[in-house]
C-alpha atoms as a PDB file:
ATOM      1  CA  UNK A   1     -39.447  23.986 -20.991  1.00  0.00           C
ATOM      2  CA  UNK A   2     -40.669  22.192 -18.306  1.00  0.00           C
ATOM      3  CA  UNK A   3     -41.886  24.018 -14.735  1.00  0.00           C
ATOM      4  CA  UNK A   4     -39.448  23.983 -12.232  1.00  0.00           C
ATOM      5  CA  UNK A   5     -40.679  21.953  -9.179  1.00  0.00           C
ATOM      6  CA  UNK A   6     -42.227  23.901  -6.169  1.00  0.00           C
ATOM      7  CA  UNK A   7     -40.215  24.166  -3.093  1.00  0.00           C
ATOM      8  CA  UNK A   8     -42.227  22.794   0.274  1.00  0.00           C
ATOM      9  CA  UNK A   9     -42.319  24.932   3.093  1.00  0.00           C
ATOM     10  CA  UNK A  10     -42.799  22.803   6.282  1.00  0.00           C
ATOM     11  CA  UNK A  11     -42.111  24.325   9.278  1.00  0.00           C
ATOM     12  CA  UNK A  12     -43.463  23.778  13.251  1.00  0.00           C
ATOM     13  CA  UNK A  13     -47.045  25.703  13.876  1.00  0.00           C
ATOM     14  CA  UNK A  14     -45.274  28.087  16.209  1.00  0.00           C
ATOM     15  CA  UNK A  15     -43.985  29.948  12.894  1.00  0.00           C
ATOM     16  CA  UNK A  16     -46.882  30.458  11.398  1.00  0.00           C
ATOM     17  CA  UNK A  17     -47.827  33.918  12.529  1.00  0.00           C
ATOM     18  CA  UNK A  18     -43.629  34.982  11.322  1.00  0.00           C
ATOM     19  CA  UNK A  19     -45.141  33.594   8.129  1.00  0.00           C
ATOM     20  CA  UNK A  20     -48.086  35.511   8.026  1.00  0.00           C
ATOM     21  CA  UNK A  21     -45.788  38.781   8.679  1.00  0.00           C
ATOM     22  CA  UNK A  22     -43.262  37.934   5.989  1.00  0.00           C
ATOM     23  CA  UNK A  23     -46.247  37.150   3.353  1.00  0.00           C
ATOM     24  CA  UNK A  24     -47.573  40.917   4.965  1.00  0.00           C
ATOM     25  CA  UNK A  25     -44.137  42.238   3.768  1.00  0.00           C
ATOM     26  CA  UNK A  26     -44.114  41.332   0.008  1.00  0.00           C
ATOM     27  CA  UNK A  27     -43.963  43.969  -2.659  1.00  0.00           C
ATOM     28  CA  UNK A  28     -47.737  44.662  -3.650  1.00  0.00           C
ATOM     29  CA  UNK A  29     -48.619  44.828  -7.446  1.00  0.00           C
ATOM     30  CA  UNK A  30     -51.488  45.742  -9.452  1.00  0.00           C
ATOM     31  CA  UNK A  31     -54.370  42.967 -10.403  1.00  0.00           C
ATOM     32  CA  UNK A  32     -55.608  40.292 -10.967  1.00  0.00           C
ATOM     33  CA  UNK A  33     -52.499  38.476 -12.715  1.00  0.00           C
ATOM     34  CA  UNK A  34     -52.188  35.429 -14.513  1.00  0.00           C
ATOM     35  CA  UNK A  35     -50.439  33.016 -11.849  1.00  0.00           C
ATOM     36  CA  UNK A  36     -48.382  29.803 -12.802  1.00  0.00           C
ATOM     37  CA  UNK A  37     -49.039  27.812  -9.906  1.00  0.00           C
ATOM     38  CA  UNK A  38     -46.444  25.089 -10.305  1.00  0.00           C
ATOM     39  CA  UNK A  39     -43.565  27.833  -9.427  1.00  0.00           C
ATOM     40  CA  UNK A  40     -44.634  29.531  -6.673  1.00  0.00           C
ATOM     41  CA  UNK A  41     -43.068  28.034  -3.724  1.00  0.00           C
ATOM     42  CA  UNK A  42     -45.046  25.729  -1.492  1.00  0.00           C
ATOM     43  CA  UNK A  43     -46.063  26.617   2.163  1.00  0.00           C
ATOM     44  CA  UNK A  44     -47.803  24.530   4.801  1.00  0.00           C
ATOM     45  CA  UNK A  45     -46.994  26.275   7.762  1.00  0.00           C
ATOM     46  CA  UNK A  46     -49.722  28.653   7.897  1.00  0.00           C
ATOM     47  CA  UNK A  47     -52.484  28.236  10.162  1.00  0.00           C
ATOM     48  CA  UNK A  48     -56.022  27.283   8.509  1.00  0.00           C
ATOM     49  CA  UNK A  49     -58.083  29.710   7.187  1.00  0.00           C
ATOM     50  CA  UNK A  50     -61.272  30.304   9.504  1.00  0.00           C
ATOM     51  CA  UNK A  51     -64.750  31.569   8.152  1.00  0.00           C
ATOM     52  CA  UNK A  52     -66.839  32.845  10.856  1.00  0.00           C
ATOM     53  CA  UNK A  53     -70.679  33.239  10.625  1.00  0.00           C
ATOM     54  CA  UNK A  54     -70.805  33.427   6.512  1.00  0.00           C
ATOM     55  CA  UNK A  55     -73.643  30.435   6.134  1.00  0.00           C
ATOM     56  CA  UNK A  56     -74.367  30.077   9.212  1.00  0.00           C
ATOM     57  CA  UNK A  57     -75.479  33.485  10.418  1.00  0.00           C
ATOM     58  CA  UNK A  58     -79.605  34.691  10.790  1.00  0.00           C
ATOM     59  CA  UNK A  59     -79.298  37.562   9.543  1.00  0.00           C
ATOM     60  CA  UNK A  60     -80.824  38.590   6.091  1.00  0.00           C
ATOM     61  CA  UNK A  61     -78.619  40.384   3.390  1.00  0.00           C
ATOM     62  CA  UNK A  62     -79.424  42.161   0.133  1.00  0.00           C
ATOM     63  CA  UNK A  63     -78.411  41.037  -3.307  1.00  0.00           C
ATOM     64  CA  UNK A  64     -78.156  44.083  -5.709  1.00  0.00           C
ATOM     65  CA  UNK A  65     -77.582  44.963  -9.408  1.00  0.00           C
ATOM     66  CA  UNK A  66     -74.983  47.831  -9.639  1.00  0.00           C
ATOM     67  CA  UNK A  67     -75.231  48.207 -13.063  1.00  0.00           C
ATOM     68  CA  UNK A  68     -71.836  46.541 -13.146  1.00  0.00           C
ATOM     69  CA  UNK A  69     -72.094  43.306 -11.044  1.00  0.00           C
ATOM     70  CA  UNK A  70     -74.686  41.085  -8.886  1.00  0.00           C
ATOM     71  CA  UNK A  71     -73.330  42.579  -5.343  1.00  0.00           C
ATOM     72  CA  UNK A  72     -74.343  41.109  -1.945  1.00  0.00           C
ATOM     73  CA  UNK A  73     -73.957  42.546   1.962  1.00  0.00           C
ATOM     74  CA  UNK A  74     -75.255  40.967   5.136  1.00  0.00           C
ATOM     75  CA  UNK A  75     -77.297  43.125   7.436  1.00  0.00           C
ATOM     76  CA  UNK A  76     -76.350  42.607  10.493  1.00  0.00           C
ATOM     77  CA  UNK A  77     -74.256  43.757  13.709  1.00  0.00           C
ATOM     78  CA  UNK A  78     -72.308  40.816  14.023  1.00  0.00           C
ATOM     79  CA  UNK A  79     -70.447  40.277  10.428  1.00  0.00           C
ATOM     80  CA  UNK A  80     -68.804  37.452   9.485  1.00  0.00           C
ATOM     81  CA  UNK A  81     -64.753  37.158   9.775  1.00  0.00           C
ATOM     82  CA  UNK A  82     -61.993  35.933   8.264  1.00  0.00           C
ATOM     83  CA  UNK A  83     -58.822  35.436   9.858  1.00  0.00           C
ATOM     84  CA  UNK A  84     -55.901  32.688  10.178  1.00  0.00           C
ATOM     85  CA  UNK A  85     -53.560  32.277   6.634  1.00  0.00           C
ATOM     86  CA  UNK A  86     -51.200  34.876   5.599  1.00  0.00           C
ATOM     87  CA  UNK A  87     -53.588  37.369   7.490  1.00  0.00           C
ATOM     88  CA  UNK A  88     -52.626  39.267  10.624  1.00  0.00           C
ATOM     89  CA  UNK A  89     -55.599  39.498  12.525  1.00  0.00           C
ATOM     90  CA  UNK A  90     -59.547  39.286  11.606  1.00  0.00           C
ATOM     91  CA  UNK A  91     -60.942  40.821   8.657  1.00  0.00           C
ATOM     92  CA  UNK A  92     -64.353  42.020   8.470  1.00  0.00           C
ATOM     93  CA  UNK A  93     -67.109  40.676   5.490  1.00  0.00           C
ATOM     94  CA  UNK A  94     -68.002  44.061   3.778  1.00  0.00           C
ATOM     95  CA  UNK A  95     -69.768  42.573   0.646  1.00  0.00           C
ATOM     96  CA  UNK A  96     -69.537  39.636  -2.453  1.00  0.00           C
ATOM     97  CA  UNK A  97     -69.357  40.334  -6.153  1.00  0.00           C
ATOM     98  CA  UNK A  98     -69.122  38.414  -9.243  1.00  0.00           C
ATOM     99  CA  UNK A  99     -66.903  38.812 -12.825  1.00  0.00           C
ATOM    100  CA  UNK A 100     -68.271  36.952 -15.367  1.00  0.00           C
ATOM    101  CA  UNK A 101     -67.811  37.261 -19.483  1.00  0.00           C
ATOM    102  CA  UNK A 102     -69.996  35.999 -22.587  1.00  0.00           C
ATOM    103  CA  UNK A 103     -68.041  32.820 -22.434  1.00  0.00           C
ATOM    104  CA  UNK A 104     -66.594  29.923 -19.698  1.00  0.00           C
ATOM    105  CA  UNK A 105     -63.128  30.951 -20.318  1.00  0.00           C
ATOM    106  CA  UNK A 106     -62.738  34.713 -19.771  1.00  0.00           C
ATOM    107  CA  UNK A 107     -65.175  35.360 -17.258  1.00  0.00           C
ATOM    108  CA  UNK A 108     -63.040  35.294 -14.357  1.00  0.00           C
ATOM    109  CA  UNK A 109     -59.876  37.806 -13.545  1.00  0.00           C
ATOM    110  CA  UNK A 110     -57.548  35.479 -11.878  1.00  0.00           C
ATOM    111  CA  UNK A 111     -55.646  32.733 -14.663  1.00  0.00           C
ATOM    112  CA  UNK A 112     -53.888  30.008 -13.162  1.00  0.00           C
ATOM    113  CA  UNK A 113     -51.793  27.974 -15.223  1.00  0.00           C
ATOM    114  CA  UNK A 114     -53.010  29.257 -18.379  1.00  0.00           C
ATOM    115  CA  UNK A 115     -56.576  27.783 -17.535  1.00  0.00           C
ATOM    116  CA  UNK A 116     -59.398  30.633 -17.524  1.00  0.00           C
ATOM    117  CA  UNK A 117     -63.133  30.105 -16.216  1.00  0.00           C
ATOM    118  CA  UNK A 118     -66.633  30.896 -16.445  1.00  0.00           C
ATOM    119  CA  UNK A 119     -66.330  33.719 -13.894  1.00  0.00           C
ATOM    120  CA  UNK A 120     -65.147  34.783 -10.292  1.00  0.00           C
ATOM    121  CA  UNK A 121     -66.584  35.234  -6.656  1.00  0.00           C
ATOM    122  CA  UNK A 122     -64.518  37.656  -4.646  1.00  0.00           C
ATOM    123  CA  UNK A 123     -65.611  38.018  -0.933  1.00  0.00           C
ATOM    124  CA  UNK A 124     -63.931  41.227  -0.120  1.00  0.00           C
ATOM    125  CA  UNK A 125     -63.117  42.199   3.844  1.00  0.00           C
ATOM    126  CA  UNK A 126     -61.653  44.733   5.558  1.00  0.00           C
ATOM    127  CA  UNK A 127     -58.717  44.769   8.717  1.00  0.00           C
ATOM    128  CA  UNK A 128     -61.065  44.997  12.086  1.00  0.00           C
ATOM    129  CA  UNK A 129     -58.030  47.766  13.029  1.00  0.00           C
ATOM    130  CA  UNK A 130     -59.464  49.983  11.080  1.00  0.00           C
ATOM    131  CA  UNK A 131     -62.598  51.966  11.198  1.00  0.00           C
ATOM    132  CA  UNK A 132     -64.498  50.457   7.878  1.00  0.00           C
ATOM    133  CA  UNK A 133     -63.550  49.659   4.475  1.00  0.00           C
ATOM    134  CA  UNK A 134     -63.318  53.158   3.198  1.00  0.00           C
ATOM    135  CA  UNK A 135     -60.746  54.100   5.565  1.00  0.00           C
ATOM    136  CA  UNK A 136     -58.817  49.955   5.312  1.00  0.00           C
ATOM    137  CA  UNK A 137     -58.517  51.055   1.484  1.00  0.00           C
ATOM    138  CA  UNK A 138     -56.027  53.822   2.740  1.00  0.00           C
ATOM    139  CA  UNK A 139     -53.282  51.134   4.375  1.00  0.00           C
ATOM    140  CA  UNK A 140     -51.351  48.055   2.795  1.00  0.00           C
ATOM    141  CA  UNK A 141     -53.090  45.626   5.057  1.00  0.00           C
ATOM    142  CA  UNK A 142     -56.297  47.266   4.653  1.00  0.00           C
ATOM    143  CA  UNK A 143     -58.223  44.620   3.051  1.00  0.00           C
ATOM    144  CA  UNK A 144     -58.190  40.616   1.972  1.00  0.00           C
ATOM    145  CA  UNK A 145     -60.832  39.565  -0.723  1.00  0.00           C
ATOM    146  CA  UNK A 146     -61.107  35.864  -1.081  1.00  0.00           C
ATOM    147  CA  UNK A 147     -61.324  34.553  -4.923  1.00  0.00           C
ATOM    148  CA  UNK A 148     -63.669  31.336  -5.550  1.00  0.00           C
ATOM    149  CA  UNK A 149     -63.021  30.232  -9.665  1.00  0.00           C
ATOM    150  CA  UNK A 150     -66.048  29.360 -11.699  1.00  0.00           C
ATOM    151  CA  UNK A 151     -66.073  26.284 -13.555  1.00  0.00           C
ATOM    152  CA  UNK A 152     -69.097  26.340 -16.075  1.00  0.00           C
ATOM    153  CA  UNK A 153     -71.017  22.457 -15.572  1.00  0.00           C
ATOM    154  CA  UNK A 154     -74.023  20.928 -17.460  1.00  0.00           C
ATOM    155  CA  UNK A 155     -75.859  19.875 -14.054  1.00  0.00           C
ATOM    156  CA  UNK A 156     -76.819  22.618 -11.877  1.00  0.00           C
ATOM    157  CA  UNK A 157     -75.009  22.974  -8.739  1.00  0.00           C
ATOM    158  CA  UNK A 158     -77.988  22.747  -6.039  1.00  0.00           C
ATOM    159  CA  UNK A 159     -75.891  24.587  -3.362  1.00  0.00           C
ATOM    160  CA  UNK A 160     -76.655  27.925  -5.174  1.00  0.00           C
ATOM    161  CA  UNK A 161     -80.345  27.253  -6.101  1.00  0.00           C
ATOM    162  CA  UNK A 162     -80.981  30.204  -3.072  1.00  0.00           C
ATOM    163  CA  UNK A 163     -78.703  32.784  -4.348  1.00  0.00           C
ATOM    164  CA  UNK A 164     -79.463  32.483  -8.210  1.00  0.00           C
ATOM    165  CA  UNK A 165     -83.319  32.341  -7.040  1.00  0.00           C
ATOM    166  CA  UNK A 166     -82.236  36.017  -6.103  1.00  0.00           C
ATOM    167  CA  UNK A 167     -80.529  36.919  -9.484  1.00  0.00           C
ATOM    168  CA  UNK A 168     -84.058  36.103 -10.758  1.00  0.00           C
ATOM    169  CA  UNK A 169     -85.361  39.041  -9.258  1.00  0.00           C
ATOM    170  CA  UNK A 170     -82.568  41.813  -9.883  1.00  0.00           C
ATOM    171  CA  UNK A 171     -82.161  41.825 -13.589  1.00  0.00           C
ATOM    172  CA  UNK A 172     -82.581  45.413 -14.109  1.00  0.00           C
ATOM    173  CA  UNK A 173     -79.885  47.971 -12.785  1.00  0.00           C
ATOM    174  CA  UNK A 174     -80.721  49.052  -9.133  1.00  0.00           C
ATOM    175  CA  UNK A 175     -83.340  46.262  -8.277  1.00  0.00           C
ATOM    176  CA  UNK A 176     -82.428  44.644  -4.953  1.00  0.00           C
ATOM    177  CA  UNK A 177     -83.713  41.550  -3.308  1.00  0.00           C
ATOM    178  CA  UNK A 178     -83.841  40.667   0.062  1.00  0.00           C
ATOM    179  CA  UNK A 179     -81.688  37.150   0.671  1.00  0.00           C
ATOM    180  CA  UNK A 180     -80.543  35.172   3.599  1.00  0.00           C
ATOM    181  CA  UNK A 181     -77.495  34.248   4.527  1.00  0.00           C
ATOM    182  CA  UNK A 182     -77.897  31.068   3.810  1.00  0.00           C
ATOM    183  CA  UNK A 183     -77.225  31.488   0.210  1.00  0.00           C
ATOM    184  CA  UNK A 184     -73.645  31.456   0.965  1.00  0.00           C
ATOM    185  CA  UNK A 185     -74.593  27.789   1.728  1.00  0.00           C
ATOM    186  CA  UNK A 186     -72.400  26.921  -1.737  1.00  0.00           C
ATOM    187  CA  UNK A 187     -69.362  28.067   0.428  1.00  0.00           C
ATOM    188  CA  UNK A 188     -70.166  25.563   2.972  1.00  0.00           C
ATOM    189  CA  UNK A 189     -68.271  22.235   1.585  1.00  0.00           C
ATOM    190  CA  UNK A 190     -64.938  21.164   2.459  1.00  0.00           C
ATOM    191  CA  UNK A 191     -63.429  21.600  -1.333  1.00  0.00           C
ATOM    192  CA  UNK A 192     -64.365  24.818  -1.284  1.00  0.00           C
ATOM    193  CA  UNK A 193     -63.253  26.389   2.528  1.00  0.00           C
ATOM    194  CA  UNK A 194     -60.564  23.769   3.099  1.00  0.00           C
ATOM    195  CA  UNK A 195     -58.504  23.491  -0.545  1.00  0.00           C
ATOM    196  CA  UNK A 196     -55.250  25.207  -1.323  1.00  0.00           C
ATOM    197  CA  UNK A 197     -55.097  28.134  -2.372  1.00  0.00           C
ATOM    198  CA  UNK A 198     -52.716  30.458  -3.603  1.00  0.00           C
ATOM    199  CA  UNK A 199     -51.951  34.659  -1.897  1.00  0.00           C
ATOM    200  CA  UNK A 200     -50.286  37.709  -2.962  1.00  0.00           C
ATOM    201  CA  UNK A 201     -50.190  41.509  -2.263  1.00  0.00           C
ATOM    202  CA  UNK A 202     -52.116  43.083  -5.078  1.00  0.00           C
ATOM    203  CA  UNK A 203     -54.172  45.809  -5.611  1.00  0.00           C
ATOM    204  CA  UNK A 204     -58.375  46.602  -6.146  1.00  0.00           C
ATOM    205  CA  UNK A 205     -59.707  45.292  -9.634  1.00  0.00           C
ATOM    206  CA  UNK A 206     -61.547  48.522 -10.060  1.00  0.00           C
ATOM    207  CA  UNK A 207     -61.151  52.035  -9.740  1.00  0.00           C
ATOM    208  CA  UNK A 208     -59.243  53.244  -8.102  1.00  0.00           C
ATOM    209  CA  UNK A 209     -57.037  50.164  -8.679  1.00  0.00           C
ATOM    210  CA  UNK A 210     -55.240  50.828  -4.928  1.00  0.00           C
ATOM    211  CA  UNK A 211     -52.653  48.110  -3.724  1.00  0.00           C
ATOM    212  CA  UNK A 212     -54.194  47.450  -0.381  1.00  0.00           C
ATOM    213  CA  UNK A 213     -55.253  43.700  -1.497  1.00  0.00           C
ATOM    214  CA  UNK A 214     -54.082  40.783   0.087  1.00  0.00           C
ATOM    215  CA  UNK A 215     -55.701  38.168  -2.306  1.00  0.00           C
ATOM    216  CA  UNK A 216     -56.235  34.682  -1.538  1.00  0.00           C
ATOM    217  CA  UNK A 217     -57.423  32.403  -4.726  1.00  0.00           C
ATOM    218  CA  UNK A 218     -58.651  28.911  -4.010  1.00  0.00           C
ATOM    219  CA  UNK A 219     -56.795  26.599  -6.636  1.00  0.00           C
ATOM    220  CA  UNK A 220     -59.707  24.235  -7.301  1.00  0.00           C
ATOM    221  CA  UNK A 221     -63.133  25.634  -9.161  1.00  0.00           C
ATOM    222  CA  UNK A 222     -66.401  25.900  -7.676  1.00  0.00           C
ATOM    223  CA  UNK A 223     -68.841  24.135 -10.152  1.00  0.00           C
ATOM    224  CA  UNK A 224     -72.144  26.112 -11.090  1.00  0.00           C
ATOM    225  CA  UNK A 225     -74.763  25.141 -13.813  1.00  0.00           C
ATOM    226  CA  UNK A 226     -74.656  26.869 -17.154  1.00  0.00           C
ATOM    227  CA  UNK A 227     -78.311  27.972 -16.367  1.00  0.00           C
ATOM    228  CA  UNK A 228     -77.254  29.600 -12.863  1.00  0.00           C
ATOM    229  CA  UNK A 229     -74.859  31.317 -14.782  1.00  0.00           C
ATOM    230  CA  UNK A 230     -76.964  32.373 -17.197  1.00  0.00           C
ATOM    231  CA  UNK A 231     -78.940  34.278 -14.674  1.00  0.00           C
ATOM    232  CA  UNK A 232     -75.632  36.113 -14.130  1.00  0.00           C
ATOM    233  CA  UNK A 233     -75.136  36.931 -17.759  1.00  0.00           C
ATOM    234  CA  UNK A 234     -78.584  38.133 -18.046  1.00  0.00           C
ATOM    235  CA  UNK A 235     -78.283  41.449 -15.760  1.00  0.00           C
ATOM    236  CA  UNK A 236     -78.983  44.463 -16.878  1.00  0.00           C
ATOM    237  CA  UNK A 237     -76.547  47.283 -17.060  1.00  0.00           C
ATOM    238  CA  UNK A 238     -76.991  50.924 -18.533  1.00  0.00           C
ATOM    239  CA  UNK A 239     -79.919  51.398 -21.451  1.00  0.00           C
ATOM    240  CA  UNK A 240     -81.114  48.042 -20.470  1.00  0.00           C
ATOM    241  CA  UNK A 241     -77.986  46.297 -22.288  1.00  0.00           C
ATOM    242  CA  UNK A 242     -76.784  42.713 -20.434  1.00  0.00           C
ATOM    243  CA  UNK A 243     -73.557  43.314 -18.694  1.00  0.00           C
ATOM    244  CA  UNK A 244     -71.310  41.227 -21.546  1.00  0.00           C
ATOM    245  CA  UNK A 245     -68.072  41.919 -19.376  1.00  0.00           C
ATOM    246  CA  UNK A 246     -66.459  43.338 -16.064  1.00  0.00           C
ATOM    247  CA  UNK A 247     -63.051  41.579 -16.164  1.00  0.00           C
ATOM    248  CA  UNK A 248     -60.090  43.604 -15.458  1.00  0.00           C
ATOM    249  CA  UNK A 249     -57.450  42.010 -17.968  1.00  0.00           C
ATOM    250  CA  UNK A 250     -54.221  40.537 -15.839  1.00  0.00           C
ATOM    251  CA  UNK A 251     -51.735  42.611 -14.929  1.00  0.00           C
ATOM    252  CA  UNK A 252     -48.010  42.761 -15.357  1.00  0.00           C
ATOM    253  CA  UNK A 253     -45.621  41.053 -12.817  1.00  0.00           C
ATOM    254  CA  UNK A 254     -43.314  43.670 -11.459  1.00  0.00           C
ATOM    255  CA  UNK A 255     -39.633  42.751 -10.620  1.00  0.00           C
ATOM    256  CA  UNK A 256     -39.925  41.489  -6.654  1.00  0.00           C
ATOM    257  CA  UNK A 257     -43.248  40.674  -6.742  1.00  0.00           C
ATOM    258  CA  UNK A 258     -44.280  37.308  -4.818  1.00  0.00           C
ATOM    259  CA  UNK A 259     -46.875  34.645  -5.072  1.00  0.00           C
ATOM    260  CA  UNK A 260     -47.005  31.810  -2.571  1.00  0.00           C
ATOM    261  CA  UNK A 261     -49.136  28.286  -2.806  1.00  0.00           C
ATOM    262  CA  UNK A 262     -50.669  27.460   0.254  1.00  0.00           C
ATOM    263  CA  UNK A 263     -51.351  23.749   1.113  1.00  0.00           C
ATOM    264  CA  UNK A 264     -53.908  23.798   3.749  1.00  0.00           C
ATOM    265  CA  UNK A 265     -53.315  20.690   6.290  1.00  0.00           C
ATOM    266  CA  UNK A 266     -56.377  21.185   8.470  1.00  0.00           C
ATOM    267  CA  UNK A 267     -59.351  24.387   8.191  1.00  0.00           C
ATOM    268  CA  UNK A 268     -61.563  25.313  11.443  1.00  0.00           C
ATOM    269  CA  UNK A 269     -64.623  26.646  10.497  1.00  0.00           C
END
């Protein structure tokens, strides 16, 4: 049976932040979920997504190995932010992770259209309304993580030679590394900030799984070398064992429960 075609949503910029409250208002579900992207209706009258400070901010940040995942803050007073798309107000950068899997095809949480990857970047944030992330977690708007799909290449992808020099360095559970923020430098290309994406209420990936996610998953893959990813596979968890897996499998969709394509016309960094 073939998909049915997506509606496009065009409307004047003036009802964009309406938008943003009605995409605020859908019925949350646990995740990640597998998404088929050629049914979710179309919107383009959302105003750009805007990244704040990631890249280009001085500050230093450290790059540790939880035992579960490669897990990166900035340390600095001035965080980045995150704001514009079906968010209501800015978000603040609390930290990065990574998913990843012995293969290039169940390494990341998110599926869309049947099409798995090599693993998955979430950039998690929490609403600026509330006091930090622990007390964000508590509310339905509490937090938006941003979801980057790996794609698994031959060639290595030079925009994360800085980061994956740090991976080098943590293999074993609770090593840290100091990093700049520069290696978030991979995030600064227009297919990866500026693409389409898709966004849904959801819920935390781990425990304690809590539906105060507003997810937004960029449609197109971010390319990184199979060695780079190596360096991912290769951490350490408990007895000195390489983390194989931390993918959550997908989730049911509930009845009600919404997912929304976003065509981005124009980004401001």
């Amino acid at each position: 049976m073939s998909p049915k075609p997506r509606s496009l949503k065009v409307c004047p910029s003036n009802t964009a932040a309406s938008d943003a409250e009605q995409i605020s208002k859908l019925r949350a579900s646990q995740s990640p979920i597998a998404i088929a992207v050629q049914r979710c209706p179309t919107w383009s009258s959302l105003e750009p997504l805007r990244f704040k400070r990631y890249w280009d901010n001085d500050s230093n940040g450290v790059l540790l190995n939880t035992g579960q995942t490669a897990y990166f803050t900035l340390d600095s007073p001035t965080r980045p932010r995150l704001s514009g798309g079906p968010l209501i107000g800015d978000y603040i950068f609390e930290q990065m992770h990574f998913h990843w899997s012995v293969d290039d095809f169940t390494g990341c949480e998110h599926v869309l259209d049947g099409h798995g990857y090599a693993a998955e970047c979430h950039l998690v944030h929490y609403n600026s309304k509330y006091e930090s992330l622990e007390a964000a977690v508590e509310h339905a708007d509490g937090l938006a993580v941003v979801g980057y799909l790996l794609e698994a290449a031959d060639a290595p992808n030079p925009s994360f030679d800085m980061f994956v020099e740090g991976l080098e360095q943590i293999r074993k559970p609770e090593h840290s590394v100091v990093v700049s923020a520069e290696s978030l430098a991979w995030m600064n290309r227009e297919d990866v900030t500026t693409g389409s994406y898709v966004t849904y209420k959801g819920s935390l990936t781990t425990p304690p799984y809590t539906e105060c996610v507003t997810w937004i998953i960029y449609e197109k893959p971010v390319q990184i070398g199979m060695e780079q990813l190596g360096l991912l596979r290769q951490l350490e968890g408990a007895d000195s064992v390489p983390i194989e897996r931390n993918v959550r499998p997908t989730q049911r969709h509930p009845p009600g429960h919404s997912v929304i394509y976003v065509k981005q016309i124009k980004a401001k960094l």
